[in-house]
PDB file of N, CA and C in Angstrom:
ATOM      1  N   UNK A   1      -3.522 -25.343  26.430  1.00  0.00           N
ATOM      2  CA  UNK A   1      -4.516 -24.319  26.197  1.00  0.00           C
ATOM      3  C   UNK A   1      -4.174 -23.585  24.909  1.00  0.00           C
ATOM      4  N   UNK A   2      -5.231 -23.499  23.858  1.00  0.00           N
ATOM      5  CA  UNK A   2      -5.152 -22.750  23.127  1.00  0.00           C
ATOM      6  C   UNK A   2      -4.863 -21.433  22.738  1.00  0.00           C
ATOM      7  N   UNK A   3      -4.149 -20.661  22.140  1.00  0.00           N
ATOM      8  CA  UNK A   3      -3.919 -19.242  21.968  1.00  0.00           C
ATOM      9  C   UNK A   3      -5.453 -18.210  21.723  1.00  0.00           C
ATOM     10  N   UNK A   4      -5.890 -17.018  22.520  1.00  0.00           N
ATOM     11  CA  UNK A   4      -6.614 -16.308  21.971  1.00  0.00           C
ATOM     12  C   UNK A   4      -7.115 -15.816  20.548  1.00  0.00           C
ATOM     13  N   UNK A   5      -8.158 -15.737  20.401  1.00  0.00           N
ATOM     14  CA  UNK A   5      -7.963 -15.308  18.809  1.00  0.00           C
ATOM     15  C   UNK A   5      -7.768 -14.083  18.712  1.00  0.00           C
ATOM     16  N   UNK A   6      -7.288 -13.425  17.196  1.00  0.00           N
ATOM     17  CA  UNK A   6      -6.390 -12.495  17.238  1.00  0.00           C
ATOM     18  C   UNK A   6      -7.740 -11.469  16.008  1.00  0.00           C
ATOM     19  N   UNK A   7      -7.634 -10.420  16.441  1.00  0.00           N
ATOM     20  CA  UNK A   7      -9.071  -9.945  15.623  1.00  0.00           C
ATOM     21  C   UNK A   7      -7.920  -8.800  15.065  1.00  0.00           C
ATOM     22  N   UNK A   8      -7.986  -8.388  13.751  1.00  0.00           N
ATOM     23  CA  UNK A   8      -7.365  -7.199  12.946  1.00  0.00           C
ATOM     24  C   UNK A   8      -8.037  -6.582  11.996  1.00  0.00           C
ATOM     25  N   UNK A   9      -7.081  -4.929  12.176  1.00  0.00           N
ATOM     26  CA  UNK A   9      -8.240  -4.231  11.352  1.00  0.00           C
ATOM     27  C   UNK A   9      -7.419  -4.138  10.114  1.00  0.00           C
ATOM     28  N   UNK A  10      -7.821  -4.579   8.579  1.00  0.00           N
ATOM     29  CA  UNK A  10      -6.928  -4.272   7.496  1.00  0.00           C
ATOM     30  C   UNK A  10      -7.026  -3.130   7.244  1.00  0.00           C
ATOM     31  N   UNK A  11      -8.210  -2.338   7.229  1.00  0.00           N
ATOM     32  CA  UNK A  11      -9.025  -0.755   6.785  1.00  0.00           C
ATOM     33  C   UNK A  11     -10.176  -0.740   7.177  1.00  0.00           C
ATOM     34  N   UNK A  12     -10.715   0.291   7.003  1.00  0.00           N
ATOM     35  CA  UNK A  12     -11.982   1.196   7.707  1.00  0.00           C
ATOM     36  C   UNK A  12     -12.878  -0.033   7.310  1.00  0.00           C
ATOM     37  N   UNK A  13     -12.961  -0.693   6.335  1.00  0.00           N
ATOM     38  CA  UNK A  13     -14.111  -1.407   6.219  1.00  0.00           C
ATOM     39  C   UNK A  13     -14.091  -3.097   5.700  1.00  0.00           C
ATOM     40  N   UNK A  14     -12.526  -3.938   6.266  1.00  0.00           N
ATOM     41  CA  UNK A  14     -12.265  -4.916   6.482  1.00  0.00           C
ATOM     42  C   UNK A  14     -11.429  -5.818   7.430  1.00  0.00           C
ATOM     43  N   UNK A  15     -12.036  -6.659   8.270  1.00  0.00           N
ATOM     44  CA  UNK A  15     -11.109  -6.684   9.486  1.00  0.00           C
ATOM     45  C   UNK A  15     -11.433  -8.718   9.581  1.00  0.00           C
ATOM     46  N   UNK A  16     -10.532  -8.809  10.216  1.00  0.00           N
ATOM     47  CA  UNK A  16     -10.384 -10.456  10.224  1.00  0.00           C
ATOM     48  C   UNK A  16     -10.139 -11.051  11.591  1.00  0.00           C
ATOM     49  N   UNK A  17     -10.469 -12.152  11.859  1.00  0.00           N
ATOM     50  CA  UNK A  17     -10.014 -12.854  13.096  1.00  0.00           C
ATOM     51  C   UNK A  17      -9.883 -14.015  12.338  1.00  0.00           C
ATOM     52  N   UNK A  18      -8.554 -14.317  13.312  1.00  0.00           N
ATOM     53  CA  UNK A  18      -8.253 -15.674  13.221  1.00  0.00           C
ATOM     54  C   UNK A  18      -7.303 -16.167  14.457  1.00  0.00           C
ATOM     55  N   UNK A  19      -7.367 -17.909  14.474  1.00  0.00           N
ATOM     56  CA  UNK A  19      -7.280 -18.590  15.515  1.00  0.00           C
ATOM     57  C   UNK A  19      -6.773 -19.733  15.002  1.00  0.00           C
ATOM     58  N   UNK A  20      -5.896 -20.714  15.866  1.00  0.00           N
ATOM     59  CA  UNK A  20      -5.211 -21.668  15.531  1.00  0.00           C
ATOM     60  C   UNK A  20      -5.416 -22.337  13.844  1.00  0.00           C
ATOM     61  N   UNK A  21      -4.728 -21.355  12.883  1.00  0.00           N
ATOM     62  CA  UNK A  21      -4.784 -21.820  11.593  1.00  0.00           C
ATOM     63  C   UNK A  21      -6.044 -21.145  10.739  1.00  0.00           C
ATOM     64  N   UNK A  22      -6.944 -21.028  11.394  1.00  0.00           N
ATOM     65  CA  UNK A  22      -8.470 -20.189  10.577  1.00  0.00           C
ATOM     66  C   UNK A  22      -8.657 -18.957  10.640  1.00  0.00           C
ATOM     67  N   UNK A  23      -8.659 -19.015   9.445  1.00  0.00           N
ATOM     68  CA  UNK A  23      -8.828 -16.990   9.373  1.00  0.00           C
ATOM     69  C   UNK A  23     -10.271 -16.608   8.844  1.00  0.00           C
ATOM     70  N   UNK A  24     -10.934 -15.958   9.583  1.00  0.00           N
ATOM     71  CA  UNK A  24     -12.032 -15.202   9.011  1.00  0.00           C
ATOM     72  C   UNK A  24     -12.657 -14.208   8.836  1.00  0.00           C
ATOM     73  N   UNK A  25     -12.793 -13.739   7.934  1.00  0.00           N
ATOM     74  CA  UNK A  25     -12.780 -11.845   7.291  1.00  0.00           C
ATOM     75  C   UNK A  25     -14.330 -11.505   7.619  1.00  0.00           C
ATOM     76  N   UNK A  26     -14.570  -9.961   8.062  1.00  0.00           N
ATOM     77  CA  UNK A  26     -15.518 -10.000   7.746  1.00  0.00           C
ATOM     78  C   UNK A  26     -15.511  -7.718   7.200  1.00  0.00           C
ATOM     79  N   UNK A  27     -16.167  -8.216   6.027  1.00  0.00           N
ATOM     80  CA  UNK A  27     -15.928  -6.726   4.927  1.00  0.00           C
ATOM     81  C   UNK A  27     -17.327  -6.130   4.919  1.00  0.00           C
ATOM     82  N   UNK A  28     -17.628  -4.841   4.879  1.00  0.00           N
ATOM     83  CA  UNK A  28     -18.352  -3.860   4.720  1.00  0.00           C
ATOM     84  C   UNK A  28     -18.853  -4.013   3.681  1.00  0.00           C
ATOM     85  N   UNK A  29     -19.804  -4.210   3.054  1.00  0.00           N
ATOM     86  CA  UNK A  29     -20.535  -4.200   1.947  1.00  0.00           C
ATOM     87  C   UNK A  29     -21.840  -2.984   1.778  1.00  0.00           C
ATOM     88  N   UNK A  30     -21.640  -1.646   1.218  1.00  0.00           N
ATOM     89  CA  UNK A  30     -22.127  -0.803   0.944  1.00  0.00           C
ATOM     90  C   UNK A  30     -23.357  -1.154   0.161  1.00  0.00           C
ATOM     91  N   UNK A  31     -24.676  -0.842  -0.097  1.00  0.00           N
ATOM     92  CA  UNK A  31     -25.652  -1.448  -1.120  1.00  0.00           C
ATOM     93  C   UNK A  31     -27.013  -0.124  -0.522  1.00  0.00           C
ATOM     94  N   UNK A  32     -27.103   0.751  -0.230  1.00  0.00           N
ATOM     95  CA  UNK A  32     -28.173   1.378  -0.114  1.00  0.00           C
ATOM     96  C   UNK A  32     -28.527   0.868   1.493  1.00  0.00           C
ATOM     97  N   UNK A  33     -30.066   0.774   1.579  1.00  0.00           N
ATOM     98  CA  UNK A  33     -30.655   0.364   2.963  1.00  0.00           C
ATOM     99  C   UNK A  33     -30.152  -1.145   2.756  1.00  0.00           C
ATOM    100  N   UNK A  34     -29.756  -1.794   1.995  1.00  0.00           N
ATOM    101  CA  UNK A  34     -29.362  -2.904   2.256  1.00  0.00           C
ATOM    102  C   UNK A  34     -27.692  -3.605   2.947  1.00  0.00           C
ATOM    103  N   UNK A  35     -27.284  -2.105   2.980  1.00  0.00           N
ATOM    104  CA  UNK A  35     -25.560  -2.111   3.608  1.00  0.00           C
ATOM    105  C   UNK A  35     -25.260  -3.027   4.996  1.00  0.00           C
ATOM    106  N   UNK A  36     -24.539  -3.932   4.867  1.00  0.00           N
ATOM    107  CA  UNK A  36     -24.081  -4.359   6.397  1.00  0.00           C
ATOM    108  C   UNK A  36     -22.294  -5.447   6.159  1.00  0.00           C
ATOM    109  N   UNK A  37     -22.561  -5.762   7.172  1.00  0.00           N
ATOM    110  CA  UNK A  37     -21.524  -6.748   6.885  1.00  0.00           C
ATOM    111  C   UNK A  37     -21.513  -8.307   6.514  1.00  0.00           C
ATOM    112  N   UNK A  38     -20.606  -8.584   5.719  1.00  0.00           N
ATOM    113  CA  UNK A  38     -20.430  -9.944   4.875  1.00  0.00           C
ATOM    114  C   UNK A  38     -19.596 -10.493   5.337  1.00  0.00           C
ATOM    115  N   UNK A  39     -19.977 -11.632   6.246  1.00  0.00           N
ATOM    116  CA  UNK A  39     -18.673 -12.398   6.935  1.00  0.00           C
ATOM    117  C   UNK A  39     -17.931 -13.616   5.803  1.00  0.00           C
ATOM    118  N   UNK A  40     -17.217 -13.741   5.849  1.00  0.00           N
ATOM    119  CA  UNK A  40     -16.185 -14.536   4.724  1.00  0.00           C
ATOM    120  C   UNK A  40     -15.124 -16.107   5.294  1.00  0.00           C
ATOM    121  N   UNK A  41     -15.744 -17.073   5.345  1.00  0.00           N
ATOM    122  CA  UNK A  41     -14.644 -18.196   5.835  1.00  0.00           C
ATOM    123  C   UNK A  41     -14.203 -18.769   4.614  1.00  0.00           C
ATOM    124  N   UNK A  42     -12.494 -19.144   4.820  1.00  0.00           N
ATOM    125  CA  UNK A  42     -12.102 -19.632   3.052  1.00  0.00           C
ATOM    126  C   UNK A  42     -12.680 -18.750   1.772  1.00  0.00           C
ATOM    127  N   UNK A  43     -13.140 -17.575   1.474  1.00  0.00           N
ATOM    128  CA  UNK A  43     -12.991 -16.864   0.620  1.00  0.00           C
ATOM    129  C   UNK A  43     -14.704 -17.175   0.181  1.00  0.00           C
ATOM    130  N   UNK A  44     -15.322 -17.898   1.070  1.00  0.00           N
ATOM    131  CA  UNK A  44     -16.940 -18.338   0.998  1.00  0.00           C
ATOM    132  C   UNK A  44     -17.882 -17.371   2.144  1.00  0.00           C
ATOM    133  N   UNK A  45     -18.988 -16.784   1.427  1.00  0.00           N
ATOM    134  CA  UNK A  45     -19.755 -16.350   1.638  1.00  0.00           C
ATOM    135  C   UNK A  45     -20.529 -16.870   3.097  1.00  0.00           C
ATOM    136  N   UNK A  46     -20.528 -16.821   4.172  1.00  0.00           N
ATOM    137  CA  UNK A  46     -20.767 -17.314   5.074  1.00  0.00           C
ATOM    138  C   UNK A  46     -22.408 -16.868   5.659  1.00  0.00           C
ATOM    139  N   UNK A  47     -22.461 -15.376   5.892  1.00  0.00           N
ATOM    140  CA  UNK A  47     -23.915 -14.610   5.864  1.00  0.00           C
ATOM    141  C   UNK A  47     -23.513 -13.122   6.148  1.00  0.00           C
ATOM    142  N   UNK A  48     -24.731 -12.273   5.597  1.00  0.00           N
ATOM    143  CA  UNK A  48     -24.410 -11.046   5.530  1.00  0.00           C
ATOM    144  C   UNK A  48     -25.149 -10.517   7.218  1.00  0.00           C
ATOM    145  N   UNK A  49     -24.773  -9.966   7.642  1.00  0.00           N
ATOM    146  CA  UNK A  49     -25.162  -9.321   8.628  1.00  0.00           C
ATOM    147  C   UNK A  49     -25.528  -7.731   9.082  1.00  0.00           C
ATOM    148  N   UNK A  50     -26.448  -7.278   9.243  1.00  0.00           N
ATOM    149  CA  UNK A  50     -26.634  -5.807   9.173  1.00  0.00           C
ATOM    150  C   UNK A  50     -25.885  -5.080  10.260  1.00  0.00           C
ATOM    151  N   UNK A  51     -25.615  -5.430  11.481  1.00  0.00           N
ATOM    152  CA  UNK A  51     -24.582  -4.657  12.729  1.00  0.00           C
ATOM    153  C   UNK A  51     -23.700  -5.396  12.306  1.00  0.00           C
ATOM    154  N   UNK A  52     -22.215  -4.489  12.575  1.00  0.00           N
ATOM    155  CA  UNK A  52     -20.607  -5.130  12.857  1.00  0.00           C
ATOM    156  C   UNK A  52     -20.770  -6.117  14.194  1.00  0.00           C
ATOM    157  N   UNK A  53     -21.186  -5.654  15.107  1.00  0.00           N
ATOM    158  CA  UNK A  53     -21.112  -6.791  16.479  1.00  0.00           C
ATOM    159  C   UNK A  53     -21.641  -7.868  16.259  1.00  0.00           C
ATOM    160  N   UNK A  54     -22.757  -7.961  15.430  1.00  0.00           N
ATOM    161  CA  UNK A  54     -23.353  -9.353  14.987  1.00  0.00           C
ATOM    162  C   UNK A  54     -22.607 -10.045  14.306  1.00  0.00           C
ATOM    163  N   UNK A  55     -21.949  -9.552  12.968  1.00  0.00           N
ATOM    164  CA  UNK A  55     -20.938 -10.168  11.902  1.00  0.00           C
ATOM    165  C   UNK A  55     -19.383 -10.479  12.783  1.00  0.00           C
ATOM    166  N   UNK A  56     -19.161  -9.598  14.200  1.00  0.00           N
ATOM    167  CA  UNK A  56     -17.956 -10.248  14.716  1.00  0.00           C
ATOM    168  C   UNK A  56     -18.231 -11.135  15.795  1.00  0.00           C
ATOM    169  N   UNK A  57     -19.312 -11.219  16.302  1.00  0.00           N
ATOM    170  CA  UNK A  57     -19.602 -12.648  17.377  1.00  0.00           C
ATOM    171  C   UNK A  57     -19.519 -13.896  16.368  1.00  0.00           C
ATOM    172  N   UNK A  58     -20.252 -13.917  15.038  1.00  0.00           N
ATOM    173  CA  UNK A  58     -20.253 -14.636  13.966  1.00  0.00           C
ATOM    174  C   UNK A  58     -18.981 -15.483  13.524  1.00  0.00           C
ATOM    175  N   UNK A  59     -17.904 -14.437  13.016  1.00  0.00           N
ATOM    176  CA  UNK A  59     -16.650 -14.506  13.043  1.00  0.00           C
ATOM    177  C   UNK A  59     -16.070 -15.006  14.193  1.00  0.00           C
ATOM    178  N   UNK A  60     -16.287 -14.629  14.849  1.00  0.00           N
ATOM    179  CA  UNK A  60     -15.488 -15.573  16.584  1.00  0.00           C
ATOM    180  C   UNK A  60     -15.998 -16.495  16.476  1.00  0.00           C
ATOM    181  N   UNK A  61     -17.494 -17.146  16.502  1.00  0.00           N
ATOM    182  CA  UNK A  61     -17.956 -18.728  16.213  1.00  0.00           C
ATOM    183  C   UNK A  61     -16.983 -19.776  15.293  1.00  0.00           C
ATOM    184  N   UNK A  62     -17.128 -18.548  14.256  1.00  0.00           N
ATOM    185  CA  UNK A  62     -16.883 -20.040  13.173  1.00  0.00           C
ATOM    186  C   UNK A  62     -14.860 -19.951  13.317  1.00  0.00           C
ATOM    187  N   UNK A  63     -14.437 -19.320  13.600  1.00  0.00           N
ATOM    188  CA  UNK A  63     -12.617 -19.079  13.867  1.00  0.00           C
ATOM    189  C   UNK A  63     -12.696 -19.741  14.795  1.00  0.00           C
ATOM    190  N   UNK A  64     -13.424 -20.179  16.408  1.00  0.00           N
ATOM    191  CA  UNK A  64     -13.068 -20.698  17.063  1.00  0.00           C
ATOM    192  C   UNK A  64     -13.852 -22.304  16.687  1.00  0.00           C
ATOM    193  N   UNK A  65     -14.492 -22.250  16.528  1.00  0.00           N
ATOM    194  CA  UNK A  65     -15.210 -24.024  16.512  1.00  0.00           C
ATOM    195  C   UNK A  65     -14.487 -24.893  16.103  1.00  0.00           C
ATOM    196  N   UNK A  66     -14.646 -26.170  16.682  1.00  0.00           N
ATOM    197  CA  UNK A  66     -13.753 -27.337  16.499  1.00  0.00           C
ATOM    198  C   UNK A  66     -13.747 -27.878  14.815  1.00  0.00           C
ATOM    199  N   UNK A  67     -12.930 -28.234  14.403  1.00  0.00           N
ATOM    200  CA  UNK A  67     -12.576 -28.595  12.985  1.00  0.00           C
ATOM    201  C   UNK A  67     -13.112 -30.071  12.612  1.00  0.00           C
TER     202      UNK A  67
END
């Protein structure tokens, strides 16, 4: 059985999960009414998301899915 994934907060407005070897960030991106979060796999733009809970179910998908 695999280890849980491990979700961390770096600062107020960047936090990461990662899981057997995959790490994936997801950062606050400030922009007016257009502000939300920018999920990040490998340092690639993955999708921006307007709620944090949306951008971290997101982040749990792609950290946990098979390789």
């Amino acid at each position: 059985m695999s280890p849980k994934p491990t979700f961390t907060q770096e600062n107020s407005h960047r936090y990461a999960v990662e899981h057997a070897g995959r790490r994936v960030a997801l950062q606050y991106e400030p922009a007016g009414f257009q502000s939300g979060w920018a999920v990040y796999a490998d340092d690639t733009l993955v999708e921006r998301c307007p709620e944090f809970m949306q951008a971290r179910g997101l982040a749990l998908a792609l950290a946990t899915q098979d390789a």
